[in-house]
Protein backbone atom coordinates (compact mmCIF):
# COMPACT_ATOMS: atom_id res chain seq x y z
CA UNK A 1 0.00 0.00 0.00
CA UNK A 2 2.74 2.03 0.95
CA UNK A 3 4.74 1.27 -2.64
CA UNK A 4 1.62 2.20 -4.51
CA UNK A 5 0.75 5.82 -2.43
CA UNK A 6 4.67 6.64 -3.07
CA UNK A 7 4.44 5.99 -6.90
CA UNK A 8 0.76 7.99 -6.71
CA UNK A 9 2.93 10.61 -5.52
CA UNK A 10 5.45 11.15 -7.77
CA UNK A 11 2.88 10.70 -10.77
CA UNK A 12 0.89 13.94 -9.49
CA UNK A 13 4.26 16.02 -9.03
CA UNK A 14 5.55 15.05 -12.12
CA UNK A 15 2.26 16.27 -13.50
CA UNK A 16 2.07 18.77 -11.49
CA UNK A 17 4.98 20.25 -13.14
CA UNK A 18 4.18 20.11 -16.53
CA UNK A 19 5.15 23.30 -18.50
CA UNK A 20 2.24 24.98 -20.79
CA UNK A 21 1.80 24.00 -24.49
CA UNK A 22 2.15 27.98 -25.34
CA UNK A 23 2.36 27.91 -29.39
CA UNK A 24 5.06 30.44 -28.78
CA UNK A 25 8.19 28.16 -30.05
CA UNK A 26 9.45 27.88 -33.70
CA UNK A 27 12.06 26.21 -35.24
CA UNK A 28 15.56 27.92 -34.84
CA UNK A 29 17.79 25.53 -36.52
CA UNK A 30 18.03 23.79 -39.96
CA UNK A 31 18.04 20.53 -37.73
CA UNK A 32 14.54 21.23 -36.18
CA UNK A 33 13.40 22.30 -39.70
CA UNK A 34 14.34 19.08 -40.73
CA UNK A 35 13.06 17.01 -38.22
CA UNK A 36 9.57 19.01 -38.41
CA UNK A 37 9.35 18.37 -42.22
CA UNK A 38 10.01 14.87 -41.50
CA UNK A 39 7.06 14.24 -38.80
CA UNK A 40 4.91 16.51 -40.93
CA UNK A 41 5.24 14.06 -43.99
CA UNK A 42 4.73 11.08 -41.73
CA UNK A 43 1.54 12.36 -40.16
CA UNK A 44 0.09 13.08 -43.64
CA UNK A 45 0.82 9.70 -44.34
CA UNK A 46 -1.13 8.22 -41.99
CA UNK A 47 -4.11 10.61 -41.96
CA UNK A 48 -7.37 9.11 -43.15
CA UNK A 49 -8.94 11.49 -45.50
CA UNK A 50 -11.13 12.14 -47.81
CA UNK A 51 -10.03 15.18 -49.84
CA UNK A 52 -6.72 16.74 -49.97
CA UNK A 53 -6.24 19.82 -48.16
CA UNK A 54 -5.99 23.00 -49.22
CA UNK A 55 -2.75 25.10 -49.66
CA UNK A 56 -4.32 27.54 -46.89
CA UNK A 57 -5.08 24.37 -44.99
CA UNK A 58 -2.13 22.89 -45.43
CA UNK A 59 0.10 26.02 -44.00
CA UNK A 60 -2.20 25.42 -41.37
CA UNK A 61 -1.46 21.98 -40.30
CA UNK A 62 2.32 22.31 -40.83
CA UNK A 63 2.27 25.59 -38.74
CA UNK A 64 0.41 23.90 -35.87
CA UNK A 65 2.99 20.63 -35.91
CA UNK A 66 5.76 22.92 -35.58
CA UNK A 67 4.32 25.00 -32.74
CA UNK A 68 3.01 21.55 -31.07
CA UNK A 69 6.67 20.10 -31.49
CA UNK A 70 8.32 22.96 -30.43
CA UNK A 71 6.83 22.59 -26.90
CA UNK A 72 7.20 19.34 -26.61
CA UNK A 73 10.53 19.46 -27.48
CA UNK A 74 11.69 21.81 -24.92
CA UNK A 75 9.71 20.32 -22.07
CA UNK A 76 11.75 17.15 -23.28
CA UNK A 77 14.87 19.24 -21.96
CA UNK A 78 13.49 21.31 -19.08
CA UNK A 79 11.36 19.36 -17.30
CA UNK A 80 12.56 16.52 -15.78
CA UNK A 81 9.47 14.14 -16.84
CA UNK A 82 9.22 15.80 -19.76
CA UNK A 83 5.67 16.26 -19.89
CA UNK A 84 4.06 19.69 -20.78
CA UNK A 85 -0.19 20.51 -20.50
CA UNK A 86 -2.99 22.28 -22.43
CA UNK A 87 -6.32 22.26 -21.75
CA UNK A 88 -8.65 20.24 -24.77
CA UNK A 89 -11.40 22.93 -24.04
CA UNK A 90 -12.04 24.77 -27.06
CA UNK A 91 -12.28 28.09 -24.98
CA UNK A 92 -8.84 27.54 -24.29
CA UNK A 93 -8.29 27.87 -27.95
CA UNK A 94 -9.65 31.58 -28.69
CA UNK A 95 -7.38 33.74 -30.76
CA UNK A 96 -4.31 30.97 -30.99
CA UNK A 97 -2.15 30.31 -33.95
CA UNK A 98 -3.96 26.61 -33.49
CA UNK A 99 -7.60 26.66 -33.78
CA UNK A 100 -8.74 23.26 -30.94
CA UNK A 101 -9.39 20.81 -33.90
CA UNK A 102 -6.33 20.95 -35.31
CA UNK A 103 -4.62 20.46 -32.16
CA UNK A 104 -6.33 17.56 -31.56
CA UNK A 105 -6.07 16.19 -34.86
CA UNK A 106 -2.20 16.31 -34.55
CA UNK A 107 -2.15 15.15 -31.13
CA UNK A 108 -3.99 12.34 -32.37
CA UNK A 109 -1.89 11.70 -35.12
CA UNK A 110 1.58 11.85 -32.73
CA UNK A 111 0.36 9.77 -30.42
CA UNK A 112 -1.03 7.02 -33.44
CA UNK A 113 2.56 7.33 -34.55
CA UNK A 114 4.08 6.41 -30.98
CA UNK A 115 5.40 9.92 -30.71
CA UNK A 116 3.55 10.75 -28.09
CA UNK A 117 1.84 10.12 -24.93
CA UNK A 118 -0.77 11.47 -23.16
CA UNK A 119 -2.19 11.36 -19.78
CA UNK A 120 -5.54 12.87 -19.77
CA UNK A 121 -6.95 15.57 -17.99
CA UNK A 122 -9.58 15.65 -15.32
CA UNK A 123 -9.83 14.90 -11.76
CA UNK A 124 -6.69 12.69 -10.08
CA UNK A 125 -6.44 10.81 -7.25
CA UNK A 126 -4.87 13.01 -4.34
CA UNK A 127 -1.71 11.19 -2.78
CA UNK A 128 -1.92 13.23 0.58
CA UNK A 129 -5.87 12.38 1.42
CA UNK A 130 -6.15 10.58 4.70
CA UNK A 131 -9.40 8.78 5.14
CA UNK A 132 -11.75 10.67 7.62
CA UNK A 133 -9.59 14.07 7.43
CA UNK A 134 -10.23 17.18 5.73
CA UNK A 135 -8.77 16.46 2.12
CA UNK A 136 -9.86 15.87 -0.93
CA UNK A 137 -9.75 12.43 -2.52
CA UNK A 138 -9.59 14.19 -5.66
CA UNK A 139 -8.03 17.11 -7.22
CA UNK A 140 -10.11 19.07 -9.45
CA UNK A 141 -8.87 20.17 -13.02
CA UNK A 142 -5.53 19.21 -13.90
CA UNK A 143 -5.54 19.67 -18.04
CA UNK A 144 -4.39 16.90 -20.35
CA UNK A 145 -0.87 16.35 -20.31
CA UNK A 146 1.34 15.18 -23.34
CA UNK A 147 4.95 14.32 -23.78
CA UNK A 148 7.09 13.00 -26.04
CA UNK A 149 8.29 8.94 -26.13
CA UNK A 150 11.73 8.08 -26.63
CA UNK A 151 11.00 6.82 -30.49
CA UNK A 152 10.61 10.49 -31.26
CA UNK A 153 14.14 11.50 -29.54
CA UNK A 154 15.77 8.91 -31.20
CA UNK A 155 14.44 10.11 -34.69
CA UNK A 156 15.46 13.44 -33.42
CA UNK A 157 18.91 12.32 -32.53
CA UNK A 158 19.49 11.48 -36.34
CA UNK A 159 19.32 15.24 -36.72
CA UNK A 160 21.85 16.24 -33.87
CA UNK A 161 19.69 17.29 -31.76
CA UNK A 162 20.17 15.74 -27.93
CA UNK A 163 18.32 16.30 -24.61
CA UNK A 164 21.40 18.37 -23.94
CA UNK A 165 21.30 20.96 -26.57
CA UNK A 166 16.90 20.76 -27.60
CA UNK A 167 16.47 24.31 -26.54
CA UNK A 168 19.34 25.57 -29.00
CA UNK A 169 16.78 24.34 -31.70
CA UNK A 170 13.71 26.33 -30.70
CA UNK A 171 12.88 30.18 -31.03
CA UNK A 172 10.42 31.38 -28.55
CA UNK A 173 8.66 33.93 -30.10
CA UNK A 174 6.24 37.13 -28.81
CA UNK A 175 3.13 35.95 -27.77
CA UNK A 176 0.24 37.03 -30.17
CA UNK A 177 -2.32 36.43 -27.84
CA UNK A 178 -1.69 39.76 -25.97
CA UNK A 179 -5.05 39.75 -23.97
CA UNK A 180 -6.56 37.67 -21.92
CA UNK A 181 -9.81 37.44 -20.39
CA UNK A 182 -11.37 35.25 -17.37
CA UNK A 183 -14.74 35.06 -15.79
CA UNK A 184 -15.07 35.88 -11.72
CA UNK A 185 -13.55 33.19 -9.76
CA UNK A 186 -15.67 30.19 -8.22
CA UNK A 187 -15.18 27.62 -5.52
CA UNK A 188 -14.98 24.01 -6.08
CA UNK A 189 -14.35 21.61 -3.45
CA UNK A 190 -13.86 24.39 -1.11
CA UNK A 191 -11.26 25.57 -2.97
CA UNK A 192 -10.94 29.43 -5.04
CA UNK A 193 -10.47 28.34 -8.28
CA UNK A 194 -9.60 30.63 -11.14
CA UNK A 195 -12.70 32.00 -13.49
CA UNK A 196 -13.08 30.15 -16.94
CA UNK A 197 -11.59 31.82 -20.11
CA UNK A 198 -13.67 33.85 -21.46
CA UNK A 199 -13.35 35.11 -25.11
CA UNK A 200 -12.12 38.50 -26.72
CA UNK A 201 -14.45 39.84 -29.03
CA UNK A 202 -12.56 42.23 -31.66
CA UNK A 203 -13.81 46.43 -30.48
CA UNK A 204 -11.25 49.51 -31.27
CA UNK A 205 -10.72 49.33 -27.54
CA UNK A 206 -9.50 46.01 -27.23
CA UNK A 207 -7.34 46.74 -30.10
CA UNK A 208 -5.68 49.56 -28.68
CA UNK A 209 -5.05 47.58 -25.56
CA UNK A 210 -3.41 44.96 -27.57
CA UNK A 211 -1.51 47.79 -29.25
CA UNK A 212 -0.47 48.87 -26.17
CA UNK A 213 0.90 45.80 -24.86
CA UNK A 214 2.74 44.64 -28.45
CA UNK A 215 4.85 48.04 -28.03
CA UNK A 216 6.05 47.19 -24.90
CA UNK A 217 6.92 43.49 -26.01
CA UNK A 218 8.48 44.89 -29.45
CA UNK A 219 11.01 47.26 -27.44
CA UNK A 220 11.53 44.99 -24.37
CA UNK A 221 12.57 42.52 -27.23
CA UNK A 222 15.06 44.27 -28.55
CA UNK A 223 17.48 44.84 -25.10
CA UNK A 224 19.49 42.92 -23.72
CA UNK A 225 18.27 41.12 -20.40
CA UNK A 226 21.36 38.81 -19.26
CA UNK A 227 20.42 36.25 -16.60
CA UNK A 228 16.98 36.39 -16.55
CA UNK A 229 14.33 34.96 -19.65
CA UNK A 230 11.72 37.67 -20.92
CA UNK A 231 9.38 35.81 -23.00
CA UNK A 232 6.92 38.83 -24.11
CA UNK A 233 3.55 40.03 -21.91
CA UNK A 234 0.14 39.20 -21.98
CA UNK A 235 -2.58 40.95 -20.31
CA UNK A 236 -4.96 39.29 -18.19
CA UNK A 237 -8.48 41.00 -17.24
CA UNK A 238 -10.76 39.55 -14.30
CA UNK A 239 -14.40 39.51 -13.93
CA UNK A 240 -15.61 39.38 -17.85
CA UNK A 241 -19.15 37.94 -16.74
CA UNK A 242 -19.62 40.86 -14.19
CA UNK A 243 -21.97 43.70 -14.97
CA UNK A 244 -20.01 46.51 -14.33
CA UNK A 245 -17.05 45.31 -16.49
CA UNK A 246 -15.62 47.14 -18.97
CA UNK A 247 -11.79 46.19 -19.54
CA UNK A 248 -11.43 48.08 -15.73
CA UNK A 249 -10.93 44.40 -13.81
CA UNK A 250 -7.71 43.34 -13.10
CA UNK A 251 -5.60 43.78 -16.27
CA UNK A 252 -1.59 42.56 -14.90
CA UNK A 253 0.95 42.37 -17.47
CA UNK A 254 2.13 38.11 -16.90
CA UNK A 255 5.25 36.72 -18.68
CA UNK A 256 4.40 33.16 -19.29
CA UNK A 257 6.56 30.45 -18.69
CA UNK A 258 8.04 28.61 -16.25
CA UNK A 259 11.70 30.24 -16.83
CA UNK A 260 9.73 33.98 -16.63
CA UNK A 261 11.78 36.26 -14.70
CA UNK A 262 8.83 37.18 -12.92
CA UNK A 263 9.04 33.61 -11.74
CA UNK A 264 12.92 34.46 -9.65
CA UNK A 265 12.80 34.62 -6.22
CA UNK A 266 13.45 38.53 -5.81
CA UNK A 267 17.14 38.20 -4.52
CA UNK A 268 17.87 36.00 -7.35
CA UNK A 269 16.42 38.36 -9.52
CA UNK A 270 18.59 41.24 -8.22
CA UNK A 271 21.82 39.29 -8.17
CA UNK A 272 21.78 38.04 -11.41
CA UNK A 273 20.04 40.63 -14.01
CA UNK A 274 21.77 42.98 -15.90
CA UNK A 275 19.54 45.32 -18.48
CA UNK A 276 22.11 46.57 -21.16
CA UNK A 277 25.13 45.41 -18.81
CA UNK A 278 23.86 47.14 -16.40
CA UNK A 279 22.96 45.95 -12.94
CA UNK A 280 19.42 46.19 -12.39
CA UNK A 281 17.39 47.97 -9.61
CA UNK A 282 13.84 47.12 -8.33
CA UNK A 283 11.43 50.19 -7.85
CA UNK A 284 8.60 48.72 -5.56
CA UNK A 285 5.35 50.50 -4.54
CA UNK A 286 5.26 50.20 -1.05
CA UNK A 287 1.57 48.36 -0.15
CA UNK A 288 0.46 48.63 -3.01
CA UNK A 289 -3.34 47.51 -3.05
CA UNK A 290 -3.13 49.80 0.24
CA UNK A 291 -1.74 52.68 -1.00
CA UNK A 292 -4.56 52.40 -4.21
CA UNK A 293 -7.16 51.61 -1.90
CA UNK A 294 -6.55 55.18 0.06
CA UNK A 295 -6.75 57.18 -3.03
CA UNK A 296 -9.68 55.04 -4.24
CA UNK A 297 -11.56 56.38 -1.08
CA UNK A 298 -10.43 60.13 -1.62
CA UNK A 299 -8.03 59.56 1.59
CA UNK A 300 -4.26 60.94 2.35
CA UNK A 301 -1.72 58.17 2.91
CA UNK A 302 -1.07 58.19 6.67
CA UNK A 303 2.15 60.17 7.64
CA UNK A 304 3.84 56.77 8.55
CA UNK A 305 6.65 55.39 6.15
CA UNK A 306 5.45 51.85 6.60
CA UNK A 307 1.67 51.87 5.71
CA UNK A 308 1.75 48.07 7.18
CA UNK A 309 3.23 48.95 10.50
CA UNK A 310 1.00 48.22 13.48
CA UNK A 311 2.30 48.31 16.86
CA UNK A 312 2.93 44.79 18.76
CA UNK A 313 2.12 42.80 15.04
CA UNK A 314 4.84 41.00 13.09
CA UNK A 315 4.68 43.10 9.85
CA UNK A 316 4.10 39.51 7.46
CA UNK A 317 1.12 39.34 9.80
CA UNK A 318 -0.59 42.57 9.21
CA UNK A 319 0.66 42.44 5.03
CA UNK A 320 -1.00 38.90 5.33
CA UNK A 321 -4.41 39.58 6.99
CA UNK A 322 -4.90 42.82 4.69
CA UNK A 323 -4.14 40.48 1.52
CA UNK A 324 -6.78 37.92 2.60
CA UNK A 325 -8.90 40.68 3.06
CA UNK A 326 -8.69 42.54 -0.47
CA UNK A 327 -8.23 39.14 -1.79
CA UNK A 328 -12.08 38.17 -0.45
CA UNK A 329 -13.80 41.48 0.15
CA UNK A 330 -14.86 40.74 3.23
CA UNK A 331 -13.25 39.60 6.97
CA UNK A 332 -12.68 35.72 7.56
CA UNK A 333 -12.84 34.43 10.67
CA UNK A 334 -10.31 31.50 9.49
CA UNK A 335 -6.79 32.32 8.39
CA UNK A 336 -6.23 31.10 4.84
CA UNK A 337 -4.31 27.88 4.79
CA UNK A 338 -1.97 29.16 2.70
CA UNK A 339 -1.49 32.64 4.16
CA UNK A 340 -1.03 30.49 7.76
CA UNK A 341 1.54 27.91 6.03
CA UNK A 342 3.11 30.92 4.24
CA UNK A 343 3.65 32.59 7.33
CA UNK A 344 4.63 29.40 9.06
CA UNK A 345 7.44 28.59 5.72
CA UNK A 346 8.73 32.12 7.53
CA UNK A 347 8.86 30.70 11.01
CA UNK A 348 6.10 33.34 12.19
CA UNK A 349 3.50 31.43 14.60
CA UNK A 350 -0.72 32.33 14.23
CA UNK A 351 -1.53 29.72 16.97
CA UNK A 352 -2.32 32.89 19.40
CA UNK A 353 -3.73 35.60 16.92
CA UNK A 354 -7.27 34.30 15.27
CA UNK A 355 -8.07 36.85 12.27
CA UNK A 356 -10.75 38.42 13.98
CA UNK A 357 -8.17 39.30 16.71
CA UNK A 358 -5.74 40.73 14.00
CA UNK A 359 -8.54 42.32 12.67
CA UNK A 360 -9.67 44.08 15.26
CA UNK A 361 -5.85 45.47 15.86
CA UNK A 362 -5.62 46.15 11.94
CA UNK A 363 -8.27 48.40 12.05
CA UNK A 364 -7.71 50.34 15.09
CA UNK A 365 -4.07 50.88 13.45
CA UNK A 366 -5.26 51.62 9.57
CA UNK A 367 -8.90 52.82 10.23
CA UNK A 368 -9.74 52.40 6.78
CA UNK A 369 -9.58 48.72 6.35
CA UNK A 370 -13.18 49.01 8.17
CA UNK A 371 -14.79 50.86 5.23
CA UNK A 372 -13.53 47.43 2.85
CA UNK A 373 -17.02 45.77 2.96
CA UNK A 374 -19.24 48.86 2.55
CA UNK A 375 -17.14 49.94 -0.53
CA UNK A 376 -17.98 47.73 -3.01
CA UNK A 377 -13.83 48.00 -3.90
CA UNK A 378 -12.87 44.40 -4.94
CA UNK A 379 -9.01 42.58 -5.34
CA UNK A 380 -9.92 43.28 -9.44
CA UNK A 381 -10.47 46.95 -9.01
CA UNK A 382 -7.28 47.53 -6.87
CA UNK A 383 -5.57 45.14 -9.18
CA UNK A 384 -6.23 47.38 -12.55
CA UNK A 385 -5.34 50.80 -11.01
CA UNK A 386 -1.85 49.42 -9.98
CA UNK A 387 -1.98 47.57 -13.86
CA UNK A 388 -2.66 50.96 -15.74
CA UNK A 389 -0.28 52.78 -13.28
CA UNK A 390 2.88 50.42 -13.87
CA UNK A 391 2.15 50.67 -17.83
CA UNK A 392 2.04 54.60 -17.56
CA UNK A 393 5.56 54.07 -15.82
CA UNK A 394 7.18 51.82 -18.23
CA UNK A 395 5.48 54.04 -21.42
CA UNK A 396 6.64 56.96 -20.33
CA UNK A 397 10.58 55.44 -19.60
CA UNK A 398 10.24 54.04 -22.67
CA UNK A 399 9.30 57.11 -25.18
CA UNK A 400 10.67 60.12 -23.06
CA UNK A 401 13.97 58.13 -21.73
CA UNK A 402 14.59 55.43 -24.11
CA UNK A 403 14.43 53.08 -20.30
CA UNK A 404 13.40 49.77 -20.48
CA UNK A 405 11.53 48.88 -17.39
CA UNK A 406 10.56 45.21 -16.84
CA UNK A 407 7.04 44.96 -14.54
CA UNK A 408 6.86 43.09 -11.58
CA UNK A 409 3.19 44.06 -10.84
CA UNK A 410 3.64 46.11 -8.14
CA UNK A 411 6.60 47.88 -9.13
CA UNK A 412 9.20 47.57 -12.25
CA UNK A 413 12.77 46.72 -13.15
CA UNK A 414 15.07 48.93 -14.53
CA UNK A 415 18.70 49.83 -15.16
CA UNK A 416 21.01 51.22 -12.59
CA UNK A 417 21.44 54.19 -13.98
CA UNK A 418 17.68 54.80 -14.11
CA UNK A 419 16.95 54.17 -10.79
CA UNK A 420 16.38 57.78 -9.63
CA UNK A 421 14.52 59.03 -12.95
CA UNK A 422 11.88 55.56 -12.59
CA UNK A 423 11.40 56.18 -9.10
CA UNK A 424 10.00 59.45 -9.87
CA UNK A 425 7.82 57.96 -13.28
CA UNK A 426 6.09 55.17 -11.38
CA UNK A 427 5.13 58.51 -8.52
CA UNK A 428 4.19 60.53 -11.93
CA UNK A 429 1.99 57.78 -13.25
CA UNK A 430 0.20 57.21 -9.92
CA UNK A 431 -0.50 60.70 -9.44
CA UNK A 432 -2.11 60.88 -13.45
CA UNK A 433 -4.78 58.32 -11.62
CA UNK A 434 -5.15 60.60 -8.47
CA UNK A 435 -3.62 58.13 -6.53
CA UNK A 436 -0.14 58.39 -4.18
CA UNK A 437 2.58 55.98 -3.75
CA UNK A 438 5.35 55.73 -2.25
CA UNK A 439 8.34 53.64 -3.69
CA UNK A 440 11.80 52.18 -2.15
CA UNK A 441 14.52 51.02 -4.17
């Protein structure tokens, strides 16, 4: 019983850390060209149909092989199982270089060919439940995950190209898929789950917002960024099923993938970046969602250069409760288990302070948390004034300074050099939305 939980285990972390099936890799290399061409013929080969395709149809189906490759490819070489996910709902397909059928027609075809593998998606079996306690047998949602078999890295080893060198082969290109759009999260199995993608209708205004964001990726593309990957933006608005949306929910500029520099832990980050061989600097907001939240009420930030000080509370503490707060609109009387094992992972104890006790010291410290509930002032709305506010910051660098700034949500990465002149831009660009920050370096 034991044997079998163990080997349960390691099959949910290994899928667990899958890598997403992006579309965003092309061939690099006359190898991966070649190799591409060859599994391209082969799965034409096989294919039962009726008429031949088209030469518009046909671009199709060779573009969506190499994209589907690509991925695989790489995952072959960064992730240790090698396997890599995308969801089979068609939603998830809105707006990609492959449409959901053809995906699934070349999946099909791989894994007829012994190319691939798949392990579907839907619920799994949780390794961790313990009969009678408070998990889930199941966890909800995991997407279909594919990888490739060792037949297909032998064929590719005819071309030169090894699980030592794959990612030498592959291009990953600017995302084209610059906006994003999800409906209001739910809970499932007493768990938040993320909203369901939602799709982007064409308007002028989403246009200009994907305008926006391909200018940044364009020029960010173009510098140098040593030690860290930048992989392009894509902007991701909250609450699309919500009445009072209108492209004002949420809105965070995400660099996908798992090698993301967003994804460094921030002293990596800051030991290891250079912009333009130039050491790199991190201009933070200081409490963010706070700071917005004052000037969203018409209020003065407090004359106090910690906004999350509180006498006789551990500062993670107070930062912690007023994040579960935003995050839910209203006061729990639980901690979150992950704000309480986060806080635990940083050897800070909650076994004495219950969140109504924190609470009630919050709010006699930072009177305005009270006036949360009555405001109507969600996680989304705090979330797309500090979206707009960063973008104002790393526009303005970018056309009045020739700066490249890289976001980190609630504040931005720049050169060295520009440390002083993009404190003062990410101030500027708060103040355009009549609200104040203040920012450390």
């Amino acid at each position: 019983m034991h044997k079998n939980v163990n080997i349960e285990q390691k099959r949910f972390k290994e899928l667990n850390n899958a890598i997403h099936i992006a579309f965003q890799r092309r061939n690099k290399s006359l190898q991966s060209q070649r190799l591409c061409t060859e599994i391209t013929e082969h799965l034409v080969t096989i294919e039962d149909r009726r008429r031949i395709r088209r030469a518009k149809d046909k671009e199709s189906f060779r573009l969506a092989v190499e994209l589907i490759l690509a991925d695989l490819m790489v995952a072959a070489d960064i992730v240790e199982s090698r396997w890599a996910y995308r969801s089979l709902c068609n939603d998830r397909f809105v707006r990609e270089l492959v449409k959901a059928v053809t995906f699934k027609k070349v999946i099909t075809l791989l894994k007829t060919s012994g190319y691939v593998e798949q392990a579907r998606g839907g619920n799994h079996s949780n390794p961790f439940h313990v009969k009678g306690g408070q998990s889930k047998t199941f966890h909800p949602g995991l997407a279909s995950r594919f990888r490739v078999t060792e037949k297909l890295l032998a064929i590719a080893s005819g071309y030169g190209i090894e699980i030592n060198n794959i990612t030498a082969h592959y291009l990953r290109a600017l995302p084209t898929n610059v906006i994003h759009l999800r409906a209001a999260s739910v809970r499932q199995y007493g768990k938040k789950s993320s909203g369901q993608r939602m799709s982007v209708k064409p308007s002028p205004g989403v246009l200009q917002l994907e305008h926006e964001v391909k200018q940044i990726n364009r020029y960010l593309d173009k510098q140098h960024l040593e030690g860290a990957i930048f992989n392009g933006y894509y902007r991701s608005f909250n609450m699309g099923d919500q009445p009072d949306f209108y492209w004002n929910k949420g809105g965070r500029l995400y660099s996908p993938g798992e090698d993301s520099y967003q994804r460094m832990k921030k002293e990596g980050r800051l030991s290891s970046i250079k912009i333009n061989n130039e050491i790199a600097v991190e201009i933070d907001v200081n409490a963010s969602y706070l700071s917005i939240f004052y000037g969203m009420l018409g209020e003065p930030l407090p004359n106090k250069p910690d906004l999350y000080k509180v006498r006789g509370l551990h500062r993670e503490i107070v930062k912690a409760w007023i994040t579960s707060v935003f995050g839910g609109g209203r006061f729990p009387a639980r901690w979150p288990s992950r704000a309480k094992a986060e806080l635990k992972a940083k050897g800070i104890s909650t076994d004495k302070l219950t969140m109504s006790k924190v609470g009630d010291r919050v709010c006699k410290a930072i009177p305005i948390m009270a006036q949360l509930p009555a405001s109507g002032i969600t996680w989304a709305d705090l979330m797309f004034e500090e979206s707009r506010a960063i973008m104002t910051a790393m526009t303005s660098l970018r056309e009045s300074f020739n700066i490249p700034a890289y976001s980190m949500h609630d504040g931005i990465i720049v050169p060295w050099s520009a440390r002083t002149i993009a404190a003062d831009e990410v101030i500027r660009a708060f103040d355009y939305f009549g609200l104040e920050c203040r920012v450390k370096t």
